[in-house]
PDB file of N, CA and C in Angstrom:
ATOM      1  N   UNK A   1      15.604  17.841  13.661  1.00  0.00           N
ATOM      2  CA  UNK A   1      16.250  16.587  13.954  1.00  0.00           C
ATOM      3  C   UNK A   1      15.208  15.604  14.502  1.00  0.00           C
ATOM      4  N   UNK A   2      15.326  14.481  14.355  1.00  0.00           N
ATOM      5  CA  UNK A   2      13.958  13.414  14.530  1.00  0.00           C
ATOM      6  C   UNK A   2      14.985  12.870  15.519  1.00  0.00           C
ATOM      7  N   UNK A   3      14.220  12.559  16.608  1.00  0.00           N
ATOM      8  CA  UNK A   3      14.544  11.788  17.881  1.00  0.00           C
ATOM      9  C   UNK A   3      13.975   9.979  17.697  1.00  0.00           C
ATOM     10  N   UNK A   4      14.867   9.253  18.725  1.00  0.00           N
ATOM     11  CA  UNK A   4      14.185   7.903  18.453  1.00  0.00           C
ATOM     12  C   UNK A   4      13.826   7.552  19.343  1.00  0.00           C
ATOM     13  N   UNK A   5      12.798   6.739  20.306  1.00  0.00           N
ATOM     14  CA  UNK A   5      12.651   6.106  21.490  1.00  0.00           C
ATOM     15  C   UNK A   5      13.030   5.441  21.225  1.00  0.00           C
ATOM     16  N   UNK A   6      13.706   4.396  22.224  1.00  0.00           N
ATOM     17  CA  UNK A   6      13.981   3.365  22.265  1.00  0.00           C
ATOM     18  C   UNK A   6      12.956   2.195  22.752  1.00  0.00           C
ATOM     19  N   UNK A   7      12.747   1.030  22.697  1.00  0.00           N
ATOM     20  CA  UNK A   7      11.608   0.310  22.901  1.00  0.00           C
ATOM     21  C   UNK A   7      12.388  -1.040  22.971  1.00  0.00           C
ATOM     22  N   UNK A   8      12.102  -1.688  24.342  1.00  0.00           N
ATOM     23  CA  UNK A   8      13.029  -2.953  24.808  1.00  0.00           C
ATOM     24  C   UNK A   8      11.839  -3.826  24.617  1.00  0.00           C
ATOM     25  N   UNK A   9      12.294  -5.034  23.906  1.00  0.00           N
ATOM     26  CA  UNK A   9      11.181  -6.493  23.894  1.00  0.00           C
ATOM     27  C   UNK A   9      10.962  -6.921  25.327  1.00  0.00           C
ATOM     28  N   UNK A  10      10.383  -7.249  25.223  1.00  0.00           N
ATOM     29  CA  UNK A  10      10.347  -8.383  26.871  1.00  0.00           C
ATOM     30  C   UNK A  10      10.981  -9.247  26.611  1.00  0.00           C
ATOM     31  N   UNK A  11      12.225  -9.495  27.720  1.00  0.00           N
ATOM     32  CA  UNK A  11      13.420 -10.724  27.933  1.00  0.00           C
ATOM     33  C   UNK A  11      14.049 -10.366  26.856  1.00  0.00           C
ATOM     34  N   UNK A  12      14.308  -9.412  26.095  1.00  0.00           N
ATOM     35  CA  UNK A  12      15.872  -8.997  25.553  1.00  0.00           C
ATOM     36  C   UNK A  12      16.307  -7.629  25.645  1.00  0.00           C
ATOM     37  N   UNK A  13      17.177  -7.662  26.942  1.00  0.00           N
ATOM     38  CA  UNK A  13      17.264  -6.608  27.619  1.00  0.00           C
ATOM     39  C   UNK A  13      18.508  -5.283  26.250  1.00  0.00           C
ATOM     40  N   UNK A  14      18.944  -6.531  25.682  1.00  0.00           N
ATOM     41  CA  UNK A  14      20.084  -5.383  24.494  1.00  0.00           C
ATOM     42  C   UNK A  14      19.425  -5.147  23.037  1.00  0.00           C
ATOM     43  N   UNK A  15      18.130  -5.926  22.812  1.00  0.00           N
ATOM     44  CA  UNK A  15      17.321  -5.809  21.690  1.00  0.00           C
ATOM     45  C   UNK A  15      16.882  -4.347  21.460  1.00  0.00           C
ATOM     46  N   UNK A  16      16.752  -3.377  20.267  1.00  0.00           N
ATOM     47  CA  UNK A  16      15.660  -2.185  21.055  1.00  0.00           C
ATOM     48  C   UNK A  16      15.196  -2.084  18.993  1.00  0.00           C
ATOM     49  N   UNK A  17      14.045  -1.492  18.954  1.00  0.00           N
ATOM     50  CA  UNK A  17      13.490  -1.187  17.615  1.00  0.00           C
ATOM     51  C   UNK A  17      13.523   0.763  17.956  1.00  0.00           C
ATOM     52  N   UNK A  18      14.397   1.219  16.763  1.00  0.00           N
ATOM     53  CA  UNK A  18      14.432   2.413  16.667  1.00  0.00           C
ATOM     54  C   UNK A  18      12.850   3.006  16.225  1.00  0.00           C
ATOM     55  N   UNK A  19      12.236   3.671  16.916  1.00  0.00           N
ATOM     56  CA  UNK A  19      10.924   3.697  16.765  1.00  0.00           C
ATOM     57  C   UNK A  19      10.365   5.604  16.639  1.00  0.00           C
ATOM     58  N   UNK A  20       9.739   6.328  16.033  1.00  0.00           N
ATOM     59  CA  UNK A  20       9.809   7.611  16.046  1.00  0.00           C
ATOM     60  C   UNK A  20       8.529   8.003  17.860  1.00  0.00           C
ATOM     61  N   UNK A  21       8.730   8.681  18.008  1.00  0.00           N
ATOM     62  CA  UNK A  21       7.995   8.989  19.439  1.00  0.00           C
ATOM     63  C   UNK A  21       6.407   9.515  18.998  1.00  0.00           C
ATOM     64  N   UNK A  22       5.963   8.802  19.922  1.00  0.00           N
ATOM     65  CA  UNK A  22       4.352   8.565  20.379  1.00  0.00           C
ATOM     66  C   UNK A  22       3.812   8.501  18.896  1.00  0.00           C
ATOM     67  N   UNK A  23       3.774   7.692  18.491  1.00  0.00           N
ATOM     68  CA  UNK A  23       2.847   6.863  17.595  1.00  0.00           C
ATOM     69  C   UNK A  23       2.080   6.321  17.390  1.00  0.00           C
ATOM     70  N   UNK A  24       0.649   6.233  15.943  1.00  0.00           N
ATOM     71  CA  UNK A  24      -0.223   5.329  16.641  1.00  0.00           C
ATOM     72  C   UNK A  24       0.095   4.006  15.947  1.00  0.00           C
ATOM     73  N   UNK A  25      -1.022   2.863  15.585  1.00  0.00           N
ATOM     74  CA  UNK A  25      -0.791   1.923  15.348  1.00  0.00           C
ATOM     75  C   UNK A  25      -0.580   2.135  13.582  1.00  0.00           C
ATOM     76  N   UNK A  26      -0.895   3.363  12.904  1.00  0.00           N
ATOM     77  CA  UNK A  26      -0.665   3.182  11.479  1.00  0.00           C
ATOM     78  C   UNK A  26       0.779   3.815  11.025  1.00  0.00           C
ATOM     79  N   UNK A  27       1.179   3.933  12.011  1.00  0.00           N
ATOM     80  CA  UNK A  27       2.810   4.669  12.028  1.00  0.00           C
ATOM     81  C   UNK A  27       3.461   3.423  11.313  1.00  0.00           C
ATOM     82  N   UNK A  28       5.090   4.150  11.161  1.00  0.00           N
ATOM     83  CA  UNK A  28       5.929   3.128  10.542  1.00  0.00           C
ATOM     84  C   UNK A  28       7.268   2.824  11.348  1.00  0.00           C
ATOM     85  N   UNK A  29       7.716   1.610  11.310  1.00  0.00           N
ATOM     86  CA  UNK A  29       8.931   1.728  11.815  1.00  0.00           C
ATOM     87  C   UNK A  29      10.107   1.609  10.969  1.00  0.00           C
ATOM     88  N   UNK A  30      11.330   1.940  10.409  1.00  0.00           N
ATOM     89  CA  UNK A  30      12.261   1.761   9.392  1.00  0.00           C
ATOM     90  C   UNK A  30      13.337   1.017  10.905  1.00  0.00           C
ATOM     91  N   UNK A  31      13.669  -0.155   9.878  1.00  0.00           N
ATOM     92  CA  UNK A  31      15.105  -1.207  10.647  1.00  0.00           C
ATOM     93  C   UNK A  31      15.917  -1.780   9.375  1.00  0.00           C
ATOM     94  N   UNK A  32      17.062  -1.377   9.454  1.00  0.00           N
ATOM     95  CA  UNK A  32      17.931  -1.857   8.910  1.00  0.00           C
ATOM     96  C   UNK A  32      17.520  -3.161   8.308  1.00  0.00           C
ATOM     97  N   UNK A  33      18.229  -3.598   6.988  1.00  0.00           N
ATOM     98  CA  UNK A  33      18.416  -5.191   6.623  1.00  0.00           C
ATOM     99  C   UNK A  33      18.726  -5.821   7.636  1.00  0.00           C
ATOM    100  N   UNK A  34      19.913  -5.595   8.353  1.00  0.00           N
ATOM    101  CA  UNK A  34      20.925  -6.372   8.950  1.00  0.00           C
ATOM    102  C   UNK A  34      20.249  -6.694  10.314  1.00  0.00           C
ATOM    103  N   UNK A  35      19.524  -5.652  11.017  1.00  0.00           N
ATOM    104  CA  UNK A  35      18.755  -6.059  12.117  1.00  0.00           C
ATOM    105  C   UNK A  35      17.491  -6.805  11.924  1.00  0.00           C
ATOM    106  N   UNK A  36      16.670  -6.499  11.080  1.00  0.00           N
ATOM    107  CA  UNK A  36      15.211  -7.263  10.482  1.00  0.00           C
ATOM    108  C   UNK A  36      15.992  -8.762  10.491  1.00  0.00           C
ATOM    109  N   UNK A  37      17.495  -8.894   9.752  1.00  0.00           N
ATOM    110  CA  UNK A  37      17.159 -10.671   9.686  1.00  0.00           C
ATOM    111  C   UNK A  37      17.488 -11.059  11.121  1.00  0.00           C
ATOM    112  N   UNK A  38      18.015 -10.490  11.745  1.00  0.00           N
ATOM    113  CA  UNK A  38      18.475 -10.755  12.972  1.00  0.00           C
ATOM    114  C   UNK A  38      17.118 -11.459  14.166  1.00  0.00           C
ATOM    115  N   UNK A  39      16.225 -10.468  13.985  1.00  0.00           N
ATOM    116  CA  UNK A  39      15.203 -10.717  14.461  1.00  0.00           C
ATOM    117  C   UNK A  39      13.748 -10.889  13.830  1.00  0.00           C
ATOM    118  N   UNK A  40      13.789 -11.955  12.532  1.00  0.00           N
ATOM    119  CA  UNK A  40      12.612 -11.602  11.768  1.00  0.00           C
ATOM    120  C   UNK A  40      11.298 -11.727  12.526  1.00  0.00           C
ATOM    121  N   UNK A  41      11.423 -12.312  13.830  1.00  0.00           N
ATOM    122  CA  UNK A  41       9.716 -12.913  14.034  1.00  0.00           C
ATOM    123  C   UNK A  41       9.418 -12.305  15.318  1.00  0.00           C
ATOM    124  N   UNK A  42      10.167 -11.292  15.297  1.00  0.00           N
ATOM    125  CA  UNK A  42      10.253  -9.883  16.315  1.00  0.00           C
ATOM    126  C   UNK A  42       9.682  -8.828  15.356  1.00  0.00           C
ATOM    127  N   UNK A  43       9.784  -8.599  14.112  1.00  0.00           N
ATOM    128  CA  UNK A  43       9.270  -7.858  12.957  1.00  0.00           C
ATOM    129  C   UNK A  43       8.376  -8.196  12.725  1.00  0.00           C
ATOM    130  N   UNK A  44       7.885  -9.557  12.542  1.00  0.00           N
ATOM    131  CA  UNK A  44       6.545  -9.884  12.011  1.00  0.00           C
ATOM    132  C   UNK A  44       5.038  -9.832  13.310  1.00  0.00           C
ATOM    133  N   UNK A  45       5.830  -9.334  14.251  1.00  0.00           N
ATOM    134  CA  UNK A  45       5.166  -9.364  15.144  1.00  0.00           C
ATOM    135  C   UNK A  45       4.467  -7.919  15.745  1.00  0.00           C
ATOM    136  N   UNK A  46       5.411  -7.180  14.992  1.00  0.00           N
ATOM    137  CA  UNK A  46       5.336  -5.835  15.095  1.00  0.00           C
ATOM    138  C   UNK A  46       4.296  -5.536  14.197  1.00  0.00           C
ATOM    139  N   UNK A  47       4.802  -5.969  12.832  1.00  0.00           N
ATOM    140  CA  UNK A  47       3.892  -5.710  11.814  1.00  0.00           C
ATOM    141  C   UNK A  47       2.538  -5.708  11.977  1.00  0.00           C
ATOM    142  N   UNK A  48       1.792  -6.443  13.174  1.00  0.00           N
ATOM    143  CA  UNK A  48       0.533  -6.195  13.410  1.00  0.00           C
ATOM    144  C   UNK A  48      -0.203  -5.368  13.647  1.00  0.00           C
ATOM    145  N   UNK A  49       0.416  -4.427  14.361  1.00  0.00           N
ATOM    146  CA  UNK A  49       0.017  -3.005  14.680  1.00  0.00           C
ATOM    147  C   UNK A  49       0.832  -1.939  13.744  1.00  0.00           C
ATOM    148  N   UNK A  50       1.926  -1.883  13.116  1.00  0.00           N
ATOM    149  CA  UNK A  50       2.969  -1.176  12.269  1.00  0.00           C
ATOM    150  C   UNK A  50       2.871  -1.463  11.641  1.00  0.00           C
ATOM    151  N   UNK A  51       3.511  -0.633  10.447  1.00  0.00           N
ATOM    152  CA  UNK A  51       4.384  -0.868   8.922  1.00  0.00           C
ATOM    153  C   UNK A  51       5.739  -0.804   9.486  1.00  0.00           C
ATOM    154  N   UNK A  52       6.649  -1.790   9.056  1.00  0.00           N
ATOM    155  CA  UNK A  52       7.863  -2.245   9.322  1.00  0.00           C
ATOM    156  C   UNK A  52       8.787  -1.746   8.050  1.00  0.00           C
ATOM    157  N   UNK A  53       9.348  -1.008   7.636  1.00  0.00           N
ATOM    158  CA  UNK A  53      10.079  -0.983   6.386  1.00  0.00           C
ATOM    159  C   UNK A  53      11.567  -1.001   6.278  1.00  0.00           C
ATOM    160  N   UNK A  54      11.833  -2.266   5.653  1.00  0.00           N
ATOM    161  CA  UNK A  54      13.287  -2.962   5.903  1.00  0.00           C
ATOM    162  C   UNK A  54      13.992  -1.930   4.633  1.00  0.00           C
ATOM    163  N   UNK A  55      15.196  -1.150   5.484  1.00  0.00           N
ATOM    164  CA  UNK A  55      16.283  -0.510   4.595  1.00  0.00           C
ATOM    165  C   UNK A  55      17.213  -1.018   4.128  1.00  0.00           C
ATOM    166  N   UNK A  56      18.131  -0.827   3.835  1.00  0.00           N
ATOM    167  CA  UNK A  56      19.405  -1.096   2.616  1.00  0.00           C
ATOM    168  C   UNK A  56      20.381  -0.044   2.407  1.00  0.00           C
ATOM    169  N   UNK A  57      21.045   0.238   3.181  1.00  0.00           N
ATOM    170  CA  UNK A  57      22.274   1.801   2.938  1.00  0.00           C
ATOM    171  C   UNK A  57      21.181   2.421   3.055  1.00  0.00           C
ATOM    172  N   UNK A  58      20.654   2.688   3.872  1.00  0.00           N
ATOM    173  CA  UNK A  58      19.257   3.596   3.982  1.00  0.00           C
ATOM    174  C   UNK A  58      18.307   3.772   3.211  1.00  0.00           C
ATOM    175  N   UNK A  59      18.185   3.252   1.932  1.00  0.00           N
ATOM    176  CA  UNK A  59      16.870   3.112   1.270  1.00  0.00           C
ATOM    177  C   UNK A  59      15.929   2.672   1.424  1.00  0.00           C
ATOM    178  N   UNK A  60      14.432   2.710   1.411  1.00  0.00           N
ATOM    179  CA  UNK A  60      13.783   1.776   1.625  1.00  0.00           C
ATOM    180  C   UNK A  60      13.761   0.450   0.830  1.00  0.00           C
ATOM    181  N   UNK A  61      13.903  -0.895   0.872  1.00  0.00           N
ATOM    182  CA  UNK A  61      13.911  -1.615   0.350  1.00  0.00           C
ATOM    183  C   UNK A  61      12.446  -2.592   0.137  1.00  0.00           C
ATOM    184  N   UNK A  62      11.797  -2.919   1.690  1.00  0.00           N
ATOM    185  CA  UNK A  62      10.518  -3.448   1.338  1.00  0.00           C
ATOM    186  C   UNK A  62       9.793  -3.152   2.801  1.00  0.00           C
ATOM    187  N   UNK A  63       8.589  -3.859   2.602  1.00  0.00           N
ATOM    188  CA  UNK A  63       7.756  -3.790   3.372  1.00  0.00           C
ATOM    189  C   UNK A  63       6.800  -4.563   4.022  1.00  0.00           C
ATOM    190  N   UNK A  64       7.071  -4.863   5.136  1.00  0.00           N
ATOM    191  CA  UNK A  64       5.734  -5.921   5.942  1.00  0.00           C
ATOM    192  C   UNK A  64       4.611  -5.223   6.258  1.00  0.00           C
ATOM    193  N   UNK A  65       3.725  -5.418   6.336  1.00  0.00           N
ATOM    194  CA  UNK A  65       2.313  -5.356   6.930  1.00  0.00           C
ATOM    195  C   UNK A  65       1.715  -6.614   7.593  1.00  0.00           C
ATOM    196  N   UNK A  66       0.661  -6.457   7.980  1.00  0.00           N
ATOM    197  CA  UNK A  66      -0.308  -7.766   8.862  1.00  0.00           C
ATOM    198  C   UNK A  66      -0.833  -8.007   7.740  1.00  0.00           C
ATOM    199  N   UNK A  67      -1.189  -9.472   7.463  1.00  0.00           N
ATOM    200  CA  UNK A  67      -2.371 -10.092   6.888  1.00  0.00           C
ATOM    201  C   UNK A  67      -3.706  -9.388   6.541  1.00  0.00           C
ATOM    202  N   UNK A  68      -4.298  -8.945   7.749  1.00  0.00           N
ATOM    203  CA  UNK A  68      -5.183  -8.403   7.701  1.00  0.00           C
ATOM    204  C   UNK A  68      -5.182  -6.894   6.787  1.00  0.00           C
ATOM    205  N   UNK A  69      -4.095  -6.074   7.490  1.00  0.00           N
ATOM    206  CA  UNK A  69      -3.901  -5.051   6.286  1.00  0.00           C
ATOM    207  C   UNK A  69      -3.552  -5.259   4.779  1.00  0.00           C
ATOM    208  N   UNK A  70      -3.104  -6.279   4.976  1.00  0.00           N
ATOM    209  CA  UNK A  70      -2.765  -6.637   3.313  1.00  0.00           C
ATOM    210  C   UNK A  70      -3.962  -6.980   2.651  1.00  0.00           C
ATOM    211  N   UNK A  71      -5.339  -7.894   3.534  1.00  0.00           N
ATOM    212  CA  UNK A  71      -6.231  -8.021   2.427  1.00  0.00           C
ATOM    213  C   UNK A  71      -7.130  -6.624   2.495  1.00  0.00           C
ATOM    214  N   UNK A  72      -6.699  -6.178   3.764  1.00  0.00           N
ATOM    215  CA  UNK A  72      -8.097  -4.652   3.245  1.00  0.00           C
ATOM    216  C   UNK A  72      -7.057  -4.017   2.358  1.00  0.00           C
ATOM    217  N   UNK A  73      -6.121  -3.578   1.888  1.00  0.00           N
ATOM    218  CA  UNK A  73      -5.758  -3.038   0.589  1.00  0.00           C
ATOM    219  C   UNK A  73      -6.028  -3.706  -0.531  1.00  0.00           C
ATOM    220  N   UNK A  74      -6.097  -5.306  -0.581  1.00  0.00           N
ATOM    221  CA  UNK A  74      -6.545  -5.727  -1.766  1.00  0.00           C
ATOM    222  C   UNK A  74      -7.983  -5.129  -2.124  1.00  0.00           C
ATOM    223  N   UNK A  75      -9.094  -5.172  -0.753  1.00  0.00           N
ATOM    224  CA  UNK A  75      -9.876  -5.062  -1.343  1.00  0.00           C
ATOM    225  C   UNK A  75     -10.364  -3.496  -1.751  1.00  0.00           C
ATOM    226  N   UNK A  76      -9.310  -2.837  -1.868  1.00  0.00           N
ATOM    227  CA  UNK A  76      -9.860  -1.683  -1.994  1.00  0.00           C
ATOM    228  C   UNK A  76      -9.371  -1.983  -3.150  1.00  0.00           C
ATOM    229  N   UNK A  77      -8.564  -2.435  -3.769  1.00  0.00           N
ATOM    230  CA  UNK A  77      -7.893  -2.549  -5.854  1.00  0.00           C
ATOM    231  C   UNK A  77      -9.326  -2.530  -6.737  1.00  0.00           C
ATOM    232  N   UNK A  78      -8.652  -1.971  -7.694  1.00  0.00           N
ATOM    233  CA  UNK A  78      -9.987  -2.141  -8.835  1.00  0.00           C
ATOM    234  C   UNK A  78      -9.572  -3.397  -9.394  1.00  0.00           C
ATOM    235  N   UNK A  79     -10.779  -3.660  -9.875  1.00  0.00           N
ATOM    236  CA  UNK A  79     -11.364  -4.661 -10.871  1.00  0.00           C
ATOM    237  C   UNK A  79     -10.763  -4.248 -12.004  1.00  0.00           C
ATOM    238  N   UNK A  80      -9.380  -4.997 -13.172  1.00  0.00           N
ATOM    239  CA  UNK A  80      -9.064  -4.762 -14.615  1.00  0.00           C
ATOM    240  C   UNK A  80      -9.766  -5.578 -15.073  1.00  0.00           C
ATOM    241  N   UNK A  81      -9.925  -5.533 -15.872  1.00  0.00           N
ATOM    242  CA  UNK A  81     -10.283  -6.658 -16.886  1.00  0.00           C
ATOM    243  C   UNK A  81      -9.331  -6.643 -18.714  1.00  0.00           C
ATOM    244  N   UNK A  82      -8.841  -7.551 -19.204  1.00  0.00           N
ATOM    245  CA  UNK A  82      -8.015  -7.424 -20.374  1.00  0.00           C
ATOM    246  C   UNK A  82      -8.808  -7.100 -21.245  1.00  0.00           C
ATOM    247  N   UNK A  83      -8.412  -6.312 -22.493  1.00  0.00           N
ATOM    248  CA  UNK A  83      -9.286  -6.136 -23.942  1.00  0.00           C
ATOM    249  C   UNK A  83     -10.421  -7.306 -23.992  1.00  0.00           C
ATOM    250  N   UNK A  84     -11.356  -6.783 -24.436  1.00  0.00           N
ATOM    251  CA  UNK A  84     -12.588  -7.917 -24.864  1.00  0.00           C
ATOM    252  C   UNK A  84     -12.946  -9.060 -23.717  1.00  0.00           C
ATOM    253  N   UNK A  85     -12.316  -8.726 -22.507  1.00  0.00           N
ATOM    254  CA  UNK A  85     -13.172  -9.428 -21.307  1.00  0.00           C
ATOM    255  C   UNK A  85     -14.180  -8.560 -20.868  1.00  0.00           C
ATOM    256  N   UNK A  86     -14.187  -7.702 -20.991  1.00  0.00           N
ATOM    257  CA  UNK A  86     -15.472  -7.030 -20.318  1.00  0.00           C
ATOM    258  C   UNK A  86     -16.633  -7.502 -19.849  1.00  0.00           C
ATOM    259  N   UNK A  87     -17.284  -7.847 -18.778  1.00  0.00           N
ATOM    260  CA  UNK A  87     -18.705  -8.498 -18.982  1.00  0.00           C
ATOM    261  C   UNK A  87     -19.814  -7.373 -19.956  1.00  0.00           C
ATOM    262  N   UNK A  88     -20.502  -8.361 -20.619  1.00  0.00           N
ATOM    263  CA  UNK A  88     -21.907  -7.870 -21.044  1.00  0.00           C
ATOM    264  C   UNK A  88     -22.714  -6.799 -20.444  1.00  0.00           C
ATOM    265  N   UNK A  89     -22.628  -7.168 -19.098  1.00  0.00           N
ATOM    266  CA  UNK A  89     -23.489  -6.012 -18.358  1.00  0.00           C
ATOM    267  C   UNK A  89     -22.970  -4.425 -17.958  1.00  0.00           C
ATOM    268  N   UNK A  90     -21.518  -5.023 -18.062  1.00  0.00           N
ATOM    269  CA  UNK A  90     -20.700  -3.616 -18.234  1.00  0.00           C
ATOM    270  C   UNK A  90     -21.217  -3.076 -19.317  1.00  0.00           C
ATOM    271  N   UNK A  91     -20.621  -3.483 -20.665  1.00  0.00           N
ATOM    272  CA  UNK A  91     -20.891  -2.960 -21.834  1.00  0.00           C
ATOM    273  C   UNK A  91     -22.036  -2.621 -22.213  1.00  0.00           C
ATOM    274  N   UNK A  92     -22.582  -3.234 -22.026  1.00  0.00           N
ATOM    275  CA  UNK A  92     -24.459  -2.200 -21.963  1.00  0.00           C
ATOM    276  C   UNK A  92     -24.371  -1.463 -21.067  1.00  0.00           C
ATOM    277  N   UNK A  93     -24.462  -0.972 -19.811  1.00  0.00           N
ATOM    278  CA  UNK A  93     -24.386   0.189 -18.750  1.00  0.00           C
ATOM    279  C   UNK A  93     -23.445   1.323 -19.770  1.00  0.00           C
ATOM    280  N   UNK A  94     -22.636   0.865 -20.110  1.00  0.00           N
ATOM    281  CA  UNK A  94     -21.789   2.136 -20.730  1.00  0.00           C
ATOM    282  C   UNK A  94     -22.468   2.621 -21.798  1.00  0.00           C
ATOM    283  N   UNK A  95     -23.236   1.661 -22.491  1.00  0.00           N
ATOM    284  CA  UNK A  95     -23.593   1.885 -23.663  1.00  0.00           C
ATOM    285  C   UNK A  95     -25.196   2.993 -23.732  1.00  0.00           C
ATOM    286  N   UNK A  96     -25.692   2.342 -22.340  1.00  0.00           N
ATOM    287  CA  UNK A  96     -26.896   3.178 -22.179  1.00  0.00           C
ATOM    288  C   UNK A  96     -26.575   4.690 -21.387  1.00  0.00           C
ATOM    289  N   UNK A  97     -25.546   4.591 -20.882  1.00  0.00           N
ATOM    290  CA  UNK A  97     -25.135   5.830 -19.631  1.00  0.00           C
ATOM    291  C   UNK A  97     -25.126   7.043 -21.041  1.00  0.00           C
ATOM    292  N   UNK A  98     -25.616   8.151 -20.575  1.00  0.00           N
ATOM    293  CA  UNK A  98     -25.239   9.542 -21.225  1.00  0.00           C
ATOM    294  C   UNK A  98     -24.193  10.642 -20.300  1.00  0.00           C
ATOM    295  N   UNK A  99     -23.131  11.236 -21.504  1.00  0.00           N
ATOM    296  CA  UNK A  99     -22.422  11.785 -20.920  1.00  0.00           C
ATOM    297  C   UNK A  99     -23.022  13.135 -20.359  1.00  0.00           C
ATOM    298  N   UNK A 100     -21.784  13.925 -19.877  1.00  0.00           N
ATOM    299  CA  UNK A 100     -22.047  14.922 -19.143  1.00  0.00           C
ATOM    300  C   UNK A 100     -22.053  15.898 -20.241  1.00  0.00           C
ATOM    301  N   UNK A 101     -23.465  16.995 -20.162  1.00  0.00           N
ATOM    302  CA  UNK A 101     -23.144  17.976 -21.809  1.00  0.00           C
ATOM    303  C   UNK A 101     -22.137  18.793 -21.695  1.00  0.00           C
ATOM    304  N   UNK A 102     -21.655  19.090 -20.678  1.00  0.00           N
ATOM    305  CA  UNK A 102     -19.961  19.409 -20.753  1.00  0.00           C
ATOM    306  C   UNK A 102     -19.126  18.924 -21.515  1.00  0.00           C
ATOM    307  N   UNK A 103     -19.046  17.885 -21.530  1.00  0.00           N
ATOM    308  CA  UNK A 103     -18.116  17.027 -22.540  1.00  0.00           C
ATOM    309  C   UNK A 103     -18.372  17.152 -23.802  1.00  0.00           C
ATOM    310  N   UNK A 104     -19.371  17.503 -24.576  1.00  0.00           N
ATOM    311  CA  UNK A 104     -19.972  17.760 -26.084  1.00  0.00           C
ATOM    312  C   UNK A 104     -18.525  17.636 -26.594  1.00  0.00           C
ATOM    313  N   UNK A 105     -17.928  18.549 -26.377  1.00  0.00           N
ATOM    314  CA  UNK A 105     -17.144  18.861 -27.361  1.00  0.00           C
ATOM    315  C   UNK A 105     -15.770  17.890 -27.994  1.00  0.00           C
ATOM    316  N   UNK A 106     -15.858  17.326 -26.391  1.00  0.00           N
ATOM    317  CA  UNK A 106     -15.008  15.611 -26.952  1.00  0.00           C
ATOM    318  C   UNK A 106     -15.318  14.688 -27.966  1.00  0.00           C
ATOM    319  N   UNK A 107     -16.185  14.372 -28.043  1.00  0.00           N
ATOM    320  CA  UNK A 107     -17.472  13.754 -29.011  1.00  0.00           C
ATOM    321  C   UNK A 107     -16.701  14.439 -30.217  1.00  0.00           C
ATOM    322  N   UNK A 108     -16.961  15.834 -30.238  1.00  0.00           N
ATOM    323  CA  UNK A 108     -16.883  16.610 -31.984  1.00  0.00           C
ATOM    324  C   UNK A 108     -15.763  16.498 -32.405  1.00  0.00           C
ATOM    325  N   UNK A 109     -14.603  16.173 -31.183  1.00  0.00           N
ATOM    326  CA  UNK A 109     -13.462  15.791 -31.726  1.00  0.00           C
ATOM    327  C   UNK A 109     -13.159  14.460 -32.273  1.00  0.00           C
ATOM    328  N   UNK A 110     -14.335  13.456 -32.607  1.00  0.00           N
ATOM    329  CA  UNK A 110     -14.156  12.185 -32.888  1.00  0.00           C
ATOM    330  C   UNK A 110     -14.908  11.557 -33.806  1.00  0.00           C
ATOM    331  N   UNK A 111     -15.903  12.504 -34.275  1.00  0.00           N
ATOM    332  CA  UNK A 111     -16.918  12.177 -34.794  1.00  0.00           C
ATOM    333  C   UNK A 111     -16.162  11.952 -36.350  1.00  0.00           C
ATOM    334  N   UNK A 112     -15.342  12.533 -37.103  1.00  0.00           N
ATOM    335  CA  UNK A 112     -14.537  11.865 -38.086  1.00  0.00           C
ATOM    336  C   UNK A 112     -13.754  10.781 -38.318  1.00  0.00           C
ATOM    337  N   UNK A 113     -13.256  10.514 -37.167  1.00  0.00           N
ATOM    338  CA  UNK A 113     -12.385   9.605 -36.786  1.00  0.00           C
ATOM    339  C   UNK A 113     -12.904   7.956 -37.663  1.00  0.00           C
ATOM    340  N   UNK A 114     -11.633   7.285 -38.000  1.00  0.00           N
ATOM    341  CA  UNK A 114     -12.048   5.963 -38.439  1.00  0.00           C
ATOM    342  C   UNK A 114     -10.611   5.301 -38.024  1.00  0.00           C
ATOM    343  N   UNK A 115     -10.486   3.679 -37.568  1.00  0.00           N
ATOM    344  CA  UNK A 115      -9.775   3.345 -37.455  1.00  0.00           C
ATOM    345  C   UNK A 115      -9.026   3.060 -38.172  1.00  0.00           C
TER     346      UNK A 115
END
C-alpha cells in the first residue's frame, strides 16, 4: 500500500499536494485534473523541482516539467534529417567508414539486390 504525506503551501492552511514520502527533486507528483486547475501556479511552481503529472479518472493525462528540464531533454534528441537532406559530410563519413567483419554476411545478403 503506498502512503501519502501530506504537504501544506505556505498561507493555505486546507491546500495539501498528495506527495509519495521522502523524495528527491526527480520524483513525481500525480494531482488530479480537477485540483491542478484549481491551483495551476501552485503546480507550475512545483514543477521546478518535480514532475507534476495531471490525471483524468486516474490516468495519466499530461505532464509539466521546468523549462530548464524541458530544454536538457531537447538537447539530448537526435538530429533527423528527411530523405536526401543529409549533409555532404555525413554522406562521405559513411561512405568512407568500414563495417564491422562481423557483419560480412549482411553485405552477401544484398549483393544481388536491385531496386
Amino acid at each position: 500500500m503506498v502512503t501519502h504525506k501530506v504537504v501544506f503551501a505556505p498561507g493555505r492552511a486546507s491546500t495539501y499536494i498528495p506527495q509519495y514520502p521522502e523524495r528527491t527533486m526527480a520524483d513525481v507528483v500525480r494531482v488530479p485534473a480537477t485540483e491542478f486547475g484549481k491551483e495551476v501556479g501552485r503546480y507550475q511552481d512545483l514543477a521546478q523541482s518535480q514532475t507534476v503529472i495531471v490525471t483524468r479518472n486516474g490516468r495519466d493525462r499530461a505532464v509539466m516539467i521546468s523549462a530548464e528540464e524541458y530544454q536538457r531533454l531537447k538537447r539530448r534528441d537526435r538530429q533527423v534529417y528527411a530523405d536526401g537532406e543529409l549533409p555532404d559530410e555525413i554522406v562521405e563519413a559513411v561512405r568512407r567508414s568500414d563495417m564491422d567483419s562481423r557483419h560480412q554476411h549482411l553485405d552477401d545478403l544484398v549483393k544481388d539486390w536491385a531496386p
